[in-house]
Protein backbone atom coordinates (compact mmCIF):
# COMPACT_ATOMS: atom_id res chain seq x y z
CA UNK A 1 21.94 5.60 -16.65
CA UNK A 2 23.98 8.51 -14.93
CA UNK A 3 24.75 7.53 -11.28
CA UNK A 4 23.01 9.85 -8.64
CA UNK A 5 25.14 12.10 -6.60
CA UNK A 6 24.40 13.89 -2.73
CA UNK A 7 26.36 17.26 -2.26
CA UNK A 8 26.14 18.29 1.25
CA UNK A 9 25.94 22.00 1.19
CA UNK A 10 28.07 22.58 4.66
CA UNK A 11 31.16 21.39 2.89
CA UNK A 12 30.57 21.00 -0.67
CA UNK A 13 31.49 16.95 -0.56
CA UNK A 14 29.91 14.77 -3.53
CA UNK A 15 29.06 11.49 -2.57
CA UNK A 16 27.95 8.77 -5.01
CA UNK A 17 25.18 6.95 -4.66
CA UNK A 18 26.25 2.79 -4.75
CA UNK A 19 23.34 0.37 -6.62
CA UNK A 20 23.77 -1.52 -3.76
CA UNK A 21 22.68 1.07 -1.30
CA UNK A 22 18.63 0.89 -1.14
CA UNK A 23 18.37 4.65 -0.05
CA UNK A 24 20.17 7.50 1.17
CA UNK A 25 20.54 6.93 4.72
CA UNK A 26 22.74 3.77 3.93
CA UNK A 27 23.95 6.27 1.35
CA UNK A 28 25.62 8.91 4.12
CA UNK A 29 26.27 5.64 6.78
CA UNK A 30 28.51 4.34 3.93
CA UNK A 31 30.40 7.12 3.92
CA UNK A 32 30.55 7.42 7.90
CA UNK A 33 27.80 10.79 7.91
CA UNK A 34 26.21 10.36 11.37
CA UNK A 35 22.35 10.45 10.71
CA UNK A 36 19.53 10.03 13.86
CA UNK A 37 17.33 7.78 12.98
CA UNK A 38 14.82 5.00 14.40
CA UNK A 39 12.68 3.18 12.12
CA UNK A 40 14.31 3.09 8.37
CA UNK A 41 10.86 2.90 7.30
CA UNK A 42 9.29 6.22 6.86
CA UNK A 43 7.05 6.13 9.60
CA UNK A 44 8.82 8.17 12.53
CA UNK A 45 10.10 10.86 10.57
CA UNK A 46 13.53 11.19 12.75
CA UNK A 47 16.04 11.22 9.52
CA UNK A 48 13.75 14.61 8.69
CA UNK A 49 16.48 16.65 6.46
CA UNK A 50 16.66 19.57 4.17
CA UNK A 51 16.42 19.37 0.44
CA UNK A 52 18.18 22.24 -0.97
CA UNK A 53 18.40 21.09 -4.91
CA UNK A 54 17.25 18.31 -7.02
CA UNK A 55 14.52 15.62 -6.35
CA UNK A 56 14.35 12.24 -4.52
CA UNK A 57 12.38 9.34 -5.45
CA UNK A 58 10.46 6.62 -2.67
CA UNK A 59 9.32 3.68 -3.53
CA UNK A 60 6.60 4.23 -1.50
CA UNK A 61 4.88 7.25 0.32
CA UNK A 62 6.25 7.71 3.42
CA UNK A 63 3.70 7.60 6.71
CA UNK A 64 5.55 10.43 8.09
CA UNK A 65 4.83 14.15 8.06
CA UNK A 66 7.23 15.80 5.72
CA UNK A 67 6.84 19.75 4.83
CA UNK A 68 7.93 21.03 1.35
CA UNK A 69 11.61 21.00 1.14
CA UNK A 70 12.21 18.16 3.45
CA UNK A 71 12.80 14.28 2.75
CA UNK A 72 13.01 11.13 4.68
CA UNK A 73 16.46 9.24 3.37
CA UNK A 74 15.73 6.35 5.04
CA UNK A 75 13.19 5.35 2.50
CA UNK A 76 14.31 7.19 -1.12
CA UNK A 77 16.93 7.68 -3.02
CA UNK A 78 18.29 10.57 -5.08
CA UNK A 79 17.07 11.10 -9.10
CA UNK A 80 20.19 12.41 -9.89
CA UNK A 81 21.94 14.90 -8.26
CA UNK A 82 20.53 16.41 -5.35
CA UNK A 83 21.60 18.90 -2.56
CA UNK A 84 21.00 18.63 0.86
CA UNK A 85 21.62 19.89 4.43
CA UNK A 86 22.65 18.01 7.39
């Protein structure tokens, strides 16, 4: 299985995605990307962020409001490679 990758569109940085990371948010924390959150559970919607390219998986619907284009990292992870804005 290829590994999934996050390119942040402001700088053009690739960041792996670790097995051991359960979604994205841990995802950008491990590599010391300051996200606002407050739940890490889907339900506030606070970690709101841009999806440029690519798709994201959750494990479960998230409770939150998201609009087309957005995704919640604290609760999915990346199928593949994805682009995003912070």
């Amino acid at each position: 299985m290829s590994r999934s990758v996050v390119i942040l569109r402001s700088s053009g940085t690739r960041l792996e995605c670790a097995e051991e990371h359960p979604n994205l948010l841990a995802t950008l924390e491990a590599h010391n990307l300051c996200v606002e959150f407050q739940c890490r559970e889907g339900y506030c919607g606070s970690c709101r962020m841009r999806l440029l390219k690519g798709e994201v998986q959750y494990a479960e619907a998230p409770l939150a409001f998201i609009q087309q284009g957005e995704f919640l990292p604290c609760c999915c992870k990346a199928k593949g490679e994805i682009e995003i804005e912070l």
